[in-house]
PDB file of N, CA and C in Angstrom:
ATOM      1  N   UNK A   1       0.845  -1.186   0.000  1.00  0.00           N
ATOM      2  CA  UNK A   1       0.000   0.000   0.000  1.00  0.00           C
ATOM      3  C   UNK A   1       0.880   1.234   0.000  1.00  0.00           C
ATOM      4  N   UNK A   2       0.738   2.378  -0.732  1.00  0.00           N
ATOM      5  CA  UNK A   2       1.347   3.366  -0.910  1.00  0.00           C
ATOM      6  C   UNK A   2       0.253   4.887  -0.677  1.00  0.00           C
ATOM      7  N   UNK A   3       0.904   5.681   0.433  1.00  0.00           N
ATOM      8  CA  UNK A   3      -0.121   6.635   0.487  1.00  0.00           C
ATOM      9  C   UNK A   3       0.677   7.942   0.007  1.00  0.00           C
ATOM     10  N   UNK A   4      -0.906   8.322  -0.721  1.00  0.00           N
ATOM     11  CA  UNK A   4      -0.767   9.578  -1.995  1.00  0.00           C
ATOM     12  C   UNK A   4      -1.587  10.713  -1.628  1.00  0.00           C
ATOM     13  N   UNK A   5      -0.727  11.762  -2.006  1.00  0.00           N
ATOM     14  CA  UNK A   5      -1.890  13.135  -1.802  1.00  0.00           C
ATOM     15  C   UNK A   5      -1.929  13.617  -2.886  1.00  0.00           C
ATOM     16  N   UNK A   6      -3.147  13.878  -3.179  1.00  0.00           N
ATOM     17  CA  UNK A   6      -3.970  14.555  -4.218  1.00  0.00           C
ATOM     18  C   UNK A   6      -4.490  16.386  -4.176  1.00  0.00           C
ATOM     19  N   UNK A   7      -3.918  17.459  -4.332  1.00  0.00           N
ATOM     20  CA  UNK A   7      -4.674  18.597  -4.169  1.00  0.00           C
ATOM     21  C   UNK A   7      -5.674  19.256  -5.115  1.00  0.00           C
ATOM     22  N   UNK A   8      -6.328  20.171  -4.973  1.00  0.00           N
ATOM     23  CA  UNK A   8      -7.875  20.705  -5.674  1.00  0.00           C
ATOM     24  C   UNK A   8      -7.763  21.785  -5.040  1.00  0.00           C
ATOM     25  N   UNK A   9      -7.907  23.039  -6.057  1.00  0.00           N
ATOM     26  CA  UNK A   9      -7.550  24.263  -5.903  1.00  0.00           C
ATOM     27  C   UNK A   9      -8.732  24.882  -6.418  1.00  0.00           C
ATOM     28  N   UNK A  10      -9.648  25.989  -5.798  1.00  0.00           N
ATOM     29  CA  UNK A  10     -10.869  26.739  -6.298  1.00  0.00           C
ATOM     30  C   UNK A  10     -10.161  28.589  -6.451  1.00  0.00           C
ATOM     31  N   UNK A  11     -10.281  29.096  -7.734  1.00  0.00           N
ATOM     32  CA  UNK A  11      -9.814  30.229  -7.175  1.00  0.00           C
ATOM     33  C   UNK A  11     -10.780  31.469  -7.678  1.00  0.00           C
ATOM     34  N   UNK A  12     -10.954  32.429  -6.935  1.00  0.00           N
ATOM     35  CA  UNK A  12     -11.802  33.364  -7.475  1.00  0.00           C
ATOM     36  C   UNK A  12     -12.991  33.155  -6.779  1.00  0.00           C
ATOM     37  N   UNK A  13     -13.445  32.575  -6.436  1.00  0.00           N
ATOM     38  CA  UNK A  13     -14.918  32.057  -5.288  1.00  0.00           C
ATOM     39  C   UNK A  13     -14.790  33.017  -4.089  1.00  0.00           C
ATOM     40  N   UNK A  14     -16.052  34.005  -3.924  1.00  0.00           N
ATOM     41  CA  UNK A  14     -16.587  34.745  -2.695  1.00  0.00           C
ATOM     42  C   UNK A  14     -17.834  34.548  -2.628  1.00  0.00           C
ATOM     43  N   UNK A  15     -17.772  34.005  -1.521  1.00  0.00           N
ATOM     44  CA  UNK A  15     -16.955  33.573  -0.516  1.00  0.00           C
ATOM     45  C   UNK A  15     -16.629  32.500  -0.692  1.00  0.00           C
ATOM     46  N   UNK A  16     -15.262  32.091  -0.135  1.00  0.00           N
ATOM     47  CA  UNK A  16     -14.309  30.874  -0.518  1.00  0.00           C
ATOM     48  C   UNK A  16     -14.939  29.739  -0.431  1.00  0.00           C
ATOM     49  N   UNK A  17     -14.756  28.942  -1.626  1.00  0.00           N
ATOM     50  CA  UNK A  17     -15.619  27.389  -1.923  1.00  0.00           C
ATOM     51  C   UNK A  17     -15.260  26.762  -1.117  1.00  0.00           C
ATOM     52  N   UNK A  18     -16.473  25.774  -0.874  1.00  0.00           N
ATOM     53  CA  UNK A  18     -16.752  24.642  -0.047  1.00  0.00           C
ATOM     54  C   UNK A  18     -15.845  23.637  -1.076  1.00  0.00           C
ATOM     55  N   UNK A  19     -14.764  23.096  -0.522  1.00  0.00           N
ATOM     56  CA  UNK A  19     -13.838  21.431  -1.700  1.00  0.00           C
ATOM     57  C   UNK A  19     -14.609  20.123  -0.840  1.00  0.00           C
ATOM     58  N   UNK A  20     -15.309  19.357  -1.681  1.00  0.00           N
ATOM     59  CA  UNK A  20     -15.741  17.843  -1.295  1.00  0.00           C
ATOM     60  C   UNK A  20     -15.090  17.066  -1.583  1.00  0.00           C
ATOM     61  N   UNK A  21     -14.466  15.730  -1.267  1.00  0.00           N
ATOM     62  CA  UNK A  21     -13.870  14.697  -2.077  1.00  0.00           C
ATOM     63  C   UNK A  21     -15.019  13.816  -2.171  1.00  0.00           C
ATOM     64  N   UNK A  22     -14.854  12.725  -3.049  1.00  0.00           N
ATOM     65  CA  UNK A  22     -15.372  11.310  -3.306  1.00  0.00           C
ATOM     66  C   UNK A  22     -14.697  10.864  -3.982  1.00  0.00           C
ATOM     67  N   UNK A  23     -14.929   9.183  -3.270  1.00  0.00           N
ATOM     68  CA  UNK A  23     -14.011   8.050  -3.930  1.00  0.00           C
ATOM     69  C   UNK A  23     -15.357   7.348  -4.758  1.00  0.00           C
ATOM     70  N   UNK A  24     -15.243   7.183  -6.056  1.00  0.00           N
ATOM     71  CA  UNK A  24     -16.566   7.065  -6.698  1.00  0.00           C
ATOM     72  C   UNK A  24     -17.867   7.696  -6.023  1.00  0.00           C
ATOM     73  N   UNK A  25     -18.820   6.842  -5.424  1.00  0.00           N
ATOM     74  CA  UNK A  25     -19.998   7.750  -4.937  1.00  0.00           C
ATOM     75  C   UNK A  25     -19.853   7.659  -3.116  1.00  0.00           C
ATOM     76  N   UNK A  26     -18.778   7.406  -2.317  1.00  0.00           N
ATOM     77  CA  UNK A  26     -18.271   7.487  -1.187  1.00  0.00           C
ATOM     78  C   UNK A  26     -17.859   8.861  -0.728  1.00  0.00           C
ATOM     79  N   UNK A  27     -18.011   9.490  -0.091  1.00  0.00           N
ATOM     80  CA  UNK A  27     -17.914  10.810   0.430  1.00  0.00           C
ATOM     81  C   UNK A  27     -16.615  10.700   1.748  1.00  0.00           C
ATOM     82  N   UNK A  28     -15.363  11.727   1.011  1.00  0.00           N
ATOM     83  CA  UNK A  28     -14.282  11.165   1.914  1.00  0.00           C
ATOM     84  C   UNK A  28     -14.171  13.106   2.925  1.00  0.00           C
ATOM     85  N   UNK A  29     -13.853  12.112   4.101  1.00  0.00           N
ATOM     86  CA  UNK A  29     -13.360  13.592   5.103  1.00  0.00           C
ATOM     87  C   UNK A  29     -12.306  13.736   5.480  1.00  0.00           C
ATOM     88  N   UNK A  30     -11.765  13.521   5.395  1.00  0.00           N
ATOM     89  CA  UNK A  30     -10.229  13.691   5.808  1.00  0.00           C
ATOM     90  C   UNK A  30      -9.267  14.419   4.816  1.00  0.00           C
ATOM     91  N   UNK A  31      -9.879  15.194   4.434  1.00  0.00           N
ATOM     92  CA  UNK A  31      -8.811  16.327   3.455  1.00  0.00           C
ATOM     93  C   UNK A  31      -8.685  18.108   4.643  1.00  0.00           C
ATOM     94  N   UNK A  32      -7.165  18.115   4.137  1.00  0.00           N
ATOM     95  CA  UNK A  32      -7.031  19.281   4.691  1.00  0.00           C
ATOM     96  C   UNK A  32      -7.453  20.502   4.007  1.00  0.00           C
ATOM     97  N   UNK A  33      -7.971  21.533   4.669  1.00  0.00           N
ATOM     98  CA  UNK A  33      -8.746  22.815   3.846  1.00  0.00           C
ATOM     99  C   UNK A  33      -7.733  24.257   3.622  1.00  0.00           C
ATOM    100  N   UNK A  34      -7.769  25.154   3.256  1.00  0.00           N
ATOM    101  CA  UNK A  34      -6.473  26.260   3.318  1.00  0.00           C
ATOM    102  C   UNK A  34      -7.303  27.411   2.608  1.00  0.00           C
ATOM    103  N   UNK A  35      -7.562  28.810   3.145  1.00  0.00           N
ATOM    104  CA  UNK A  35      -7.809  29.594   2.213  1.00  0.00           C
ATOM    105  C   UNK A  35      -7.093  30.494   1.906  1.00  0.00           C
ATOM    106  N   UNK A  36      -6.541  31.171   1.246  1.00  0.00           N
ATOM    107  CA  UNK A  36      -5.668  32.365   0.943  1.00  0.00           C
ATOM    108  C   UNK A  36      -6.058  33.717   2.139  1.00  0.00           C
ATOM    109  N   UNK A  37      -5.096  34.379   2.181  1.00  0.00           N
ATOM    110  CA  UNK A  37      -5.033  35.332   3.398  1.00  0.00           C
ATOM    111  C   UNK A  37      -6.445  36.645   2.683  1.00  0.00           C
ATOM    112  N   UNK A  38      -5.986  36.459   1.272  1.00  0.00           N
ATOM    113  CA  UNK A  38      -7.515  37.257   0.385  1.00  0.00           C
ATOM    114  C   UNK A  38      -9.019  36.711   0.405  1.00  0.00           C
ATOM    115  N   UNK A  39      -9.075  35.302   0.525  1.00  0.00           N
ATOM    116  CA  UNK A  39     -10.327  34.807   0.958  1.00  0.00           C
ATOM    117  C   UNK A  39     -10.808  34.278  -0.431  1.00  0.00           C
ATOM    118  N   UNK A  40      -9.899  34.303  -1.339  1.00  0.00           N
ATOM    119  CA  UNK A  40     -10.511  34.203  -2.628  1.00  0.00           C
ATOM    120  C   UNK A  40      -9.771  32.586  -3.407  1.00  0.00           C
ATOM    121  N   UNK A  41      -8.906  31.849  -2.838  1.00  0.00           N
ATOM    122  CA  UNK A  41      -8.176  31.018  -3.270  1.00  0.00           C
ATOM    123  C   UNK A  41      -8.347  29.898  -1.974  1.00  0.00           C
ATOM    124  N   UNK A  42      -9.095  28.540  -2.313  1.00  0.00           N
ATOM    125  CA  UNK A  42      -9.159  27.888  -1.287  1.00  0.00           C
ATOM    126  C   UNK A  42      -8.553  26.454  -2.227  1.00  0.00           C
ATOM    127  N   UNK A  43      -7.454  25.973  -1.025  1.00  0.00           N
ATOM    128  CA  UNK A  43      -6.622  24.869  -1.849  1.00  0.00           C
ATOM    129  C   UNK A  43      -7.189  23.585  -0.444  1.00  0.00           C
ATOM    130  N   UNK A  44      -7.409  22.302  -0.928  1.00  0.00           N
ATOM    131  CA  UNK A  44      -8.111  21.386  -0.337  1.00  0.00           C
ATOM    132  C   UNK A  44      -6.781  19.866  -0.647  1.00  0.00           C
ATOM    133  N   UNK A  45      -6.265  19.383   0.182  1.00  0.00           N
ATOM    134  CA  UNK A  45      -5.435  18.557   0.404  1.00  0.00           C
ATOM    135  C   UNK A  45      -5.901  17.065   0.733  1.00  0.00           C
ATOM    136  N   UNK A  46      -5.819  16.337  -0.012  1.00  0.00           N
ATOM    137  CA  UNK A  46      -6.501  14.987   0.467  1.00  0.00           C
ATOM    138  C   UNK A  46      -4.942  13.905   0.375  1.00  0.00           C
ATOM    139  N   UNK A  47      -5.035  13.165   2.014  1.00  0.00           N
ATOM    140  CA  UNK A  47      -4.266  12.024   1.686  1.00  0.00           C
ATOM    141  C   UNK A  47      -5.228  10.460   2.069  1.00  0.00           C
ATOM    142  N   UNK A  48      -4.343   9.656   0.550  1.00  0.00           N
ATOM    143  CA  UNK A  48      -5.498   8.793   1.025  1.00  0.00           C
ATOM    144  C   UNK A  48      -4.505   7.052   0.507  1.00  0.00           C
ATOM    145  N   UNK A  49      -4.515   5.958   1.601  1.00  0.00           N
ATOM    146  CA  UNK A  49      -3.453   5.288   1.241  1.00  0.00           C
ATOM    147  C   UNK A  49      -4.210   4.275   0.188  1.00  0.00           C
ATOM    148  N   UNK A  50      -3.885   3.791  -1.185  1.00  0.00           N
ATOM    149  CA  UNK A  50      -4.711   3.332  -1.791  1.00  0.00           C
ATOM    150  C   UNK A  50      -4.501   2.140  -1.676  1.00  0.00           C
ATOM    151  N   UNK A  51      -5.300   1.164  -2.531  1.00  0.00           N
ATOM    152  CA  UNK A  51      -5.276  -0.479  -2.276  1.00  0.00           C
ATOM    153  C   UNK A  51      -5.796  -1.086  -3.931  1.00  0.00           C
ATOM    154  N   UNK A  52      -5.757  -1.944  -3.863  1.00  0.00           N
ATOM    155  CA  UNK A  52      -5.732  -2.676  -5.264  1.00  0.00           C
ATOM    156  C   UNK A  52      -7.504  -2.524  -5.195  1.00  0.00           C
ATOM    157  N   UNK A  53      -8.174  -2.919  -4.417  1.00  0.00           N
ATOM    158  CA  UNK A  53      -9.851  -2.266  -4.840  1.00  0.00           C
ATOM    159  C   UNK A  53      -9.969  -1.245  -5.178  1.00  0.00           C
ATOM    160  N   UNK A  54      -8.721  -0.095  -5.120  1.00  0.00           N
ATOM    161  CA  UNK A  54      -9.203   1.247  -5.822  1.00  0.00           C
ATOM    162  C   UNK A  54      -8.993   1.099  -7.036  1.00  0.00           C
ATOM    163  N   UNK A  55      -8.502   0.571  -7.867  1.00  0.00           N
ATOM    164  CA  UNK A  55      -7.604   0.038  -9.211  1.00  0.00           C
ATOM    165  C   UNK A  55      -9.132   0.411  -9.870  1.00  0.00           C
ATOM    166  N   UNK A  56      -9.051   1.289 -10.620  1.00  0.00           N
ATOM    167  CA  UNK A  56     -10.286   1.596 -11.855  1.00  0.00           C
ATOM    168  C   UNK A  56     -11.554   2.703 -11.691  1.00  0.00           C
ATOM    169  N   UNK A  57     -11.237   2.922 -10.113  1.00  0.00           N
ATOM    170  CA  UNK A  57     -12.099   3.728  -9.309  1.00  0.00           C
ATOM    171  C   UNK A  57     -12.153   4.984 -10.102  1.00  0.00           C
ATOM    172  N   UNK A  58     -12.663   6.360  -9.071  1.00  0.00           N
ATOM    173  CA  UNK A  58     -12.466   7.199  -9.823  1.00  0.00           C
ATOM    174  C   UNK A  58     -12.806   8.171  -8.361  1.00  0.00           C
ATOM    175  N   UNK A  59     -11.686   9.265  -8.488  1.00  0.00           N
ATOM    176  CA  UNK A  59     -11.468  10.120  -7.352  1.00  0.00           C
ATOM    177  C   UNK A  59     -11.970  11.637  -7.785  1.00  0.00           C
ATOM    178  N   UNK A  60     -12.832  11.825  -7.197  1.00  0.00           N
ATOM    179  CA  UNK A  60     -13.301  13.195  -7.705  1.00  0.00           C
ATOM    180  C   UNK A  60     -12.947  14.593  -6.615  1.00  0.00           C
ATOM    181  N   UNK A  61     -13.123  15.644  -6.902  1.00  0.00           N
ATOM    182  CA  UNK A  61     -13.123  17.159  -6.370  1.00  0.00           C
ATOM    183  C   UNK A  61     -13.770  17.867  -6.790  1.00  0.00           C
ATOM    184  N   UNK A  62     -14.503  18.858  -5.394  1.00  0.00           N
ATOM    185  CA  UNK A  62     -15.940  19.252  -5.740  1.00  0.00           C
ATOM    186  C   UNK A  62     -15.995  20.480  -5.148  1.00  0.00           C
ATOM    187  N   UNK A  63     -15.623  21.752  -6.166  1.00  0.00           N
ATOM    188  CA  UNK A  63     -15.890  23.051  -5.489  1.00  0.00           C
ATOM    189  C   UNK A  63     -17.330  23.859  -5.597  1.00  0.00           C
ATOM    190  N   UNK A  64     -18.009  24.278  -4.539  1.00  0.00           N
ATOM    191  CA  UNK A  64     -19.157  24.671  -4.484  1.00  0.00           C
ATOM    192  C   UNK A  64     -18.969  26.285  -3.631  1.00  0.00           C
ATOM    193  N   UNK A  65     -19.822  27.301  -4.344  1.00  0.00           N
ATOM    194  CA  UNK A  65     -19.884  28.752  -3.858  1.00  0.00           C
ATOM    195  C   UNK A  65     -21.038  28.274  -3.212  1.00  0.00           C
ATOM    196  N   UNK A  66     -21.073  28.635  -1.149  1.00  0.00           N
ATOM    197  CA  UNK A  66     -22.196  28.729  -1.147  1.00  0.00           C
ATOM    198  C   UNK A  66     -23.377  29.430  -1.136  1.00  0.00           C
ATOM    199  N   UNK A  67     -23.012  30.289  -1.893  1.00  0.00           N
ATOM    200  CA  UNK A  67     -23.682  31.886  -1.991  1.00  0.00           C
ATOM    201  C   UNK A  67     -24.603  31.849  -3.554  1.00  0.00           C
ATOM    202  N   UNK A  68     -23.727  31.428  -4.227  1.00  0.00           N
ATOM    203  CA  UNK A  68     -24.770  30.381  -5.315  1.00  0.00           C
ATOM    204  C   UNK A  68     -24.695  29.266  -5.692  1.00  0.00           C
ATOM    205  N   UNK A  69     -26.212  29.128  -5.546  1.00  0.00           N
ATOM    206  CA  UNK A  69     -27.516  27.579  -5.683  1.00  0.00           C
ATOM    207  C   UNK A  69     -26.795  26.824  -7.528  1.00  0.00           C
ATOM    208  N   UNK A  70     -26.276  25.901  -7.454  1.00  0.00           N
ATOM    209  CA  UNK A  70     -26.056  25.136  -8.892  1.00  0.00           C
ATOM    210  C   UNK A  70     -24.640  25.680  -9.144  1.00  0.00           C
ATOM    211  N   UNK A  71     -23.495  26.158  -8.247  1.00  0.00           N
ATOM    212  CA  UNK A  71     -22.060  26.823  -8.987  1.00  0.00           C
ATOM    213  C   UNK A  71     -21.229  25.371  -8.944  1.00  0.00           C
ATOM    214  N   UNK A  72     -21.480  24.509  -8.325  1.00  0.00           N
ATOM    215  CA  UNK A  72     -20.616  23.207  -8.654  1.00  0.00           C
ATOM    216  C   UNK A  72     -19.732  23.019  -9.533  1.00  0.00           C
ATOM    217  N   UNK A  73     -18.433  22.923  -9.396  1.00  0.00           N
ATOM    218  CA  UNK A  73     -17.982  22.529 -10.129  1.00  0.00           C
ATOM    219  C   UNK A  73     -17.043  20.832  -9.731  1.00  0.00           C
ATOM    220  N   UNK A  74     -16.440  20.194 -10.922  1.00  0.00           N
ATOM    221  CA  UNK A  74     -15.417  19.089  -9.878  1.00  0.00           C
ATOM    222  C   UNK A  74     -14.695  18.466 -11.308  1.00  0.00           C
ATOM    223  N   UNK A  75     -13.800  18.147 -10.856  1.00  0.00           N
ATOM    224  CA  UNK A  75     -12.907  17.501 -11.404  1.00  0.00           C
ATOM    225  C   UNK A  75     -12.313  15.717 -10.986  1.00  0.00           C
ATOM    226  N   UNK A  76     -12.173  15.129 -11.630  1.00  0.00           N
ATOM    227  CA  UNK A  76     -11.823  13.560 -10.988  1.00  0.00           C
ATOM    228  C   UNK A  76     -10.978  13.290 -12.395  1.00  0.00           C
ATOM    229  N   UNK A  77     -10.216  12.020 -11.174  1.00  0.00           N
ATOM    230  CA  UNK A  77      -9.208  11.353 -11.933  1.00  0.00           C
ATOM    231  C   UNK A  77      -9.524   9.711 -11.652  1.00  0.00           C
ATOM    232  N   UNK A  78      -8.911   8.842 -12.694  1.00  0.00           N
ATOM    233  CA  UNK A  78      -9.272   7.599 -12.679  1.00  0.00           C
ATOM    234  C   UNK A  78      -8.034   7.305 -11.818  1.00  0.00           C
ATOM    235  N   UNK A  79      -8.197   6.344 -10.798  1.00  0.00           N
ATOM    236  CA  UNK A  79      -7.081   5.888 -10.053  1.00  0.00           C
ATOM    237  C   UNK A  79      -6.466   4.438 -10.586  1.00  0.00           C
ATOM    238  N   UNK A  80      -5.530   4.453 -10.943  1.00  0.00           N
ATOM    239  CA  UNK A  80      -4.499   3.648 -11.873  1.00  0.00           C
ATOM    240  C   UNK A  80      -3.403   2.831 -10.524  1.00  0.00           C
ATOM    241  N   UNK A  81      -4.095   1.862  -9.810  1.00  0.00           N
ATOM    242  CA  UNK A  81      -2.864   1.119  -8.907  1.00  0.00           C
ATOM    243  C   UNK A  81      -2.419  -0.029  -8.879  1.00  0.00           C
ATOM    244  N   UNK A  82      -0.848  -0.305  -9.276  1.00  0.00           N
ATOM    245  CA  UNK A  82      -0.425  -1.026  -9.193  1.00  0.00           C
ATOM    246  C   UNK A  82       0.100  -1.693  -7.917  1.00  0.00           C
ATOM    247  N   UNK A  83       0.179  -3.043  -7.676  1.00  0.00           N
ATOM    248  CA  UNK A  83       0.222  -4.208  -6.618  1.00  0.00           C
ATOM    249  C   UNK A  83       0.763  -5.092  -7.070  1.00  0.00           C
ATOM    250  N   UNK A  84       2.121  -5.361  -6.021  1.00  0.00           N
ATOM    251  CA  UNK A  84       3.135  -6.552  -6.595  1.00  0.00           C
ATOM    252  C   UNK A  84       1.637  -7.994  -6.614  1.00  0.00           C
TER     253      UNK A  84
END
């Protein structure tokens, strides 16, 4: 098992976006949050140790203004792990 951090960066959001993770449709908490000293740049840190059931998965990031209703945005990556 090898543990990896992944970051997700929102910038320009007032007030500073809400970052969600999910591991496919699993909702993960353990990411660290950070906003810029301007309030306008929020960077979201996830470590997460992976395992051969993640092999094909898909890791997403989810910035939301909560000031407006539908601003969602997210980005995901397919998780690619190799296991002797």
């Amino acid at each position: 098992m090898k543990t990896v951090q992944f970051e997700c960066e929102a910038k320009g959001s007032r007030p500073p976006a809400i970052i969600s993770w999910r591991k496919g449709s699993y909702k993960l908490k353990n990411a660290e949050t950070r906003v810029s000293a301007q309030g306008n740049v929020t960077t979201s840190t996830l470590t997460i140790t992976a395992t051969s059931d993640d092999n094909g998965k898909f890791l997403y990031c989810q910035a939301d203004n909560p000031a407006i209703p539908g601003s969602a945005i997210e980005d995901g990556w397919k998780l690619d792990v190799h296991c002797r």
